[in-house]
Protein backbone atom coordinates (compact mmCIF):
# COMPACT_ATOMS: atom_id res chain seq x y z
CA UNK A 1 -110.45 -11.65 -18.68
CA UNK A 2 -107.23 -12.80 -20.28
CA UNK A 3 -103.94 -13.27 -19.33
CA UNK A 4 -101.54 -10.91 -20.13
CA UNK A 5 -97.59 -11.40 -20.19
CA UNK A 6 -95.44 -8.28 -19.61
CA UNK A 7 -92.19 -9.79 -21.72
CA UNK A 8 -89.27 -7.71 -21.63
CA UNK A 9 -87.16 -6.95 -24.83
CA UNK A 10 -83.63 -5.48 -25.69
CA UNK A 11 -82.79 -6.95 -28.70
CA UNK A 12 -80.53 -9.73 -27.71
CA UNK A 13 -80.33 -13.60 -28.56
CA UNK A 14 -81.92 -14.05 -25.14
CA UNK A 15 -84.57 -11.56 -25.57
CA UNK A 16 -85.61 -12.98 -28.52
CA UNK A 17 -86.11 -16.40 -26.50
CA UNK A 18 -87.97 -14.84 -24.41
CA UNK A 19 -90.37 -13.35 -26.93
CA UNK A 20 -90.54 -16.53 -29.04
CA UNK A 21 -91.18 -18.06 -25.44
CA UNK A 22 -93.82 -16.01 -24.67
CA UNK A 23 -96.06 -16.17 -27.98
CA UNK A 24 -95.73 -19.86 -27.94
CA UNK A 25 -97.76 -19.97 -24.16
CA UNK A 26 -99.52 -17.21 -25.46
CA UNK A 27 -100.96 -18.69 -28.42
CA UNK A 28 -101.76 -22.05 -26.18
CA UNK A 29 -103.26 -20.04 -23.42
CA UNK A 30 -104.86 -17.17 -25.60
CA UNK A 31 -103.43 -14.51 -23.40
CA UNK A 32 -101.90 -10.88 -24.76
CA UNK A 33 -98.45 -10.18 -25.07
CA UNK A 34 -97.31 -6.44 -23.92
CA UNK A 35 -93.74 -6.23 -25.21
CA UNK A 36 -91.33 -3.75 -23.64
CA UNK A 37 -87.91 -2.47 -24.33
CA UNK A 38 -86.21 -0.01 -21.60
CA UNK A 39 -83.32 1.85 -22.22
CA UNK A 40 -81.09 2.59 -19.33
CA UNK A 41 -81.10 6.08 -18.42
CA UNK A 42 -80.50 7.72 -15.30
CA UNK A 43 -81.97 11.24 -14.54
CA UNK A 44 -79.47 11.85 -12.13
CA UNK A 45 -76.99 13.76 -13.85
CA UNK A 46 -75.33 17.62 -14.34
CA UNK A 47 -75.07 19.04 -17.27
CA UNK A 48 -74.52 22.32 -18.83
CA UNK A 49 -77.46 23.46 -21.12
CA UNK A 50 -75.28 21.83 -23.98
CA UNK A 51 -74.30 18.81 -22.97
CA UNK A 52 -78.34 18.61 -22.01
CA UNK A 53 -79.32 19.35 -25.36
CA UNK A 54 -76.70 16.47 -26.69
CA UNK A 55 -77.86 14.49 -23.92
CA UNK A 56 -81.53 14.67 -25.63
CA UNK A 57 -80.68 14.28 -28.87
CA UNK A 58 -78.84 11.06 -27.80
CA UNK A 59 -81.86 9.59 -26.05
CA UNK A 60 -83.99 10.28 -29.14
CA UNK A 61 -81.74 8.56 -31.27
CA UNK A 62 -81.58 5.57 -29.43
CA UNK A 63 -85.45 5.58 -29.07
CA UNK A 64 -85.31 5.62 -32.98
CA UNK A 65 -82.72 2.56 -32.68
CA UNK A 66 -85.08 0.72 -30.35
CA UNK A 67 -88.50 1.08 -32.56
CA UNK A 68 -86.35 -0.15 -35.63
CA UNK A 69 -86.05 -3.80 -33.45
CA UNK A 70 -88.95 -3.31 -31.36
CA UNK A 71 -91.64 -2.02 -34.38
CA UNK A 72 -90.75 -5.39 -36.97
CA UNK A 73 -90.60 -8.09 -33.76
CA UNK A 74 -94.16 -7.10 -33.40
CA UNK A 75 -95.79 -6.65 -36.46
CA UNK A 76 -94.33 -10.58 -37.27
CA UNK A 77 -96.43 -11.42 -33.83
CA UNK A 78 -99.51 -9.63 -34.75
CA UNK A 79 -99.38 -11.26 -38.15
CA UNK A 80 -99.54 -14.73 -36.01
CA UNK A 81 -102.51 -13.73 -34.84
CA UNK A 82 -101.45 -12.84 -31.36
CA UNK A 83 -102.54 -9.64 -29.20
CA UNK A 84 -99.80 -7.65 -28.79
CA UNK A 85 -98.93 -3.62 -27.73
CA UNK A 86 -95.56 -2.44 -27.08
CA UNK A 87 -93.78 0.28 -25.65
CA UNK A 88 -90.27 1.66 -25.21
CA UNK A 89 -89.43 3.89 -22.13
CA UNK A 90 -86.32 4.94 -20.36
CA UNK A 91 -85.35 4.40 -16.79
CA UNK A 92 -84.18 1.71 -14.73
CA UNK A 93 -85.42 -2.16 -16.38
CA UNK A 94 -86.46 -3.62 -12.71
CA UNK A 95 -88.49 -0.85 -12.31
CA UNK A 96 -90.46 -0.06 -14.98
CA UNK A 97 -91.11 -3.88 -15.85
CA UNK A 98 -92.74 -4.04 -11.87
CA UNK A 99 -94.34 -1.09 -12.02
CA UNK A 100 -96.35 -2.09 -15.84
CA UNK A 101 -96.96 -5.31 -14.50
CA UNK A 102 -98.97 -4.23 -11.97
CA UNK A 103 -100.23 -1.12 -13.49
CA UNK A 104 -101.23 -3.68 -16.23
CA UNK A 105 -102.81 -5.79 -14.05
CA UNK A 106 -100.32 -8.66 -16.09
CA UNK A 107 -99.86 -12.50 -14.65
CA UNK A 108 -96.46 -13.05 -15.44
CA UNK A 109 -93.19 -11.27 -16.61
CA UNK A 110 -90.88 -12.63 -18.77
CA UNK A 111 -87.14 -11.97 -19.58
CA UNK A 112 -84.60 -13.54 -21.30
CA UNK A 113 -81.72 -14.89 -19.45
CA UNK A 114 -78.57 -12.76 -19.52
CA UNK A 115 -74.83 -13.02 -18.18
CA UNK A 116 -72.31 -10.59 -16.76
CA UNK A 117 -68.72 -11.13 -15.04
CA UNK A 118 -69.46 -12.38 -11.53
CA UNK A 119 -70.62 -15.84 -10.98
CA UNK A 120 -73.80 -15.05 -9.83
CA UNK A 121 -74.30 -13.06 -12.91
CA UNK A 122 -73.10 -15.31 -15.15
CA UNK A 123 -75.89 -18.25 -13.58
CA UNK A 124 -78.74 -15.55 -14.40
CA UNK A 125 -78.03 -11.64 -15.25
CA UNK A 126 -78.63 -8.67 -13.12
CA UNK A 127 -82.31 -7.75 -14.04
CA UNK A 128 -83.37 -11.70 -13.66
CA UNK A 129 -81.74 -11.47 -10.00
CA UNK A 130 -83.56 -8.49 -9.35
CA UNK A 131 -86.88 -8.96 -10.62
CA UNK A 132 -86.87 -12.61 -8.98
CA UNK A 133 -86.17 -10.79 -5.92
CA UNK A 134 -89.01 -7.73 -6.65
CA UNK A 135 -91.68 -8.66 -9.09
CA UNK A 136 -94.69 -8.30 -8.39
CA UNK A 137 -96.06 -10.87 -10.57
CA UNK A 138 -94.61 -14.92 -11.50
CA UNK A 139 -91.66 -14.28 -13.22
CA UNK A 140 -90.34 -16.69 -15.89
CA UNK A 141 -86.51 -16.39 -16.80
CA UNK A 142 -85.89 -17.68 -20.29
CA UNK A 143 -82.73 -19.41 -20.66
């Protein structure tokens, strides 16, 4: 069986390390690539039947947004010659990259590095401090 690399994708310089990062060890090691871009989106919220219906017509639009970055990225990897599926979900990033890494049965996860305010942020990003804390499978934070 071959490897297969969850690599999570948002669009960003860093991301796009990390995708570039992953086809190169993919295309050495002959292993799949399953790309996947999560938008943040919390179910926990109120809303009048309105501001619900805005609220869905929001998250379909950015869905839209998402498969015009997502859709190109891996058509140019297939084209390489690479294996490669993708998907684009909302929900919480930590999660949902865990939980299709070992639904996937995958042997690594890989992000791009990103920075926030705080120091510690800064030195990694949020979602690498959390998955290095959580994943289930080797993680590899792309710089």
């Amino acid at each position: 069986m071959n490897d297969l690399y969850i690599v999570g994708f948002d669009g960003t310089a860093q991301s796009e390390r990390a995708i570039e990062y992953a086809a190169n060890r993919a295309k050495k090691s002959g292993a799949s690539l399953h790309v996947i871009h999560v938008l943040e989106w919390s179910p926990y919220s109120f809303h009048t039947p309105e501001e619900l219906a805005e609220r869905h017509k929001r998250r379909e639009q950015e869905l839209d947004r998402a498969s015009a970055q997502v859709d190109p990225m891996v058509n140019e990897l297939k084209k390489s010659g690479l294996t490669v599926t993708s998907e684009i979900r909302h929900g919480n990033a930590a999660d949902i990259l865990c939980e299709t890494a070992k639904g996937k049965k995958a042997t690594q996860l890989i992000i791009g590095r990103t920075g926030d305010s705080a120091l510690t942020l800064r030195l990694l990003g949020g979602l690498a401090i959390t998955l290095a804390q959580v994943s289930p499978v080797p993680l590899t934070i792309v710089p």
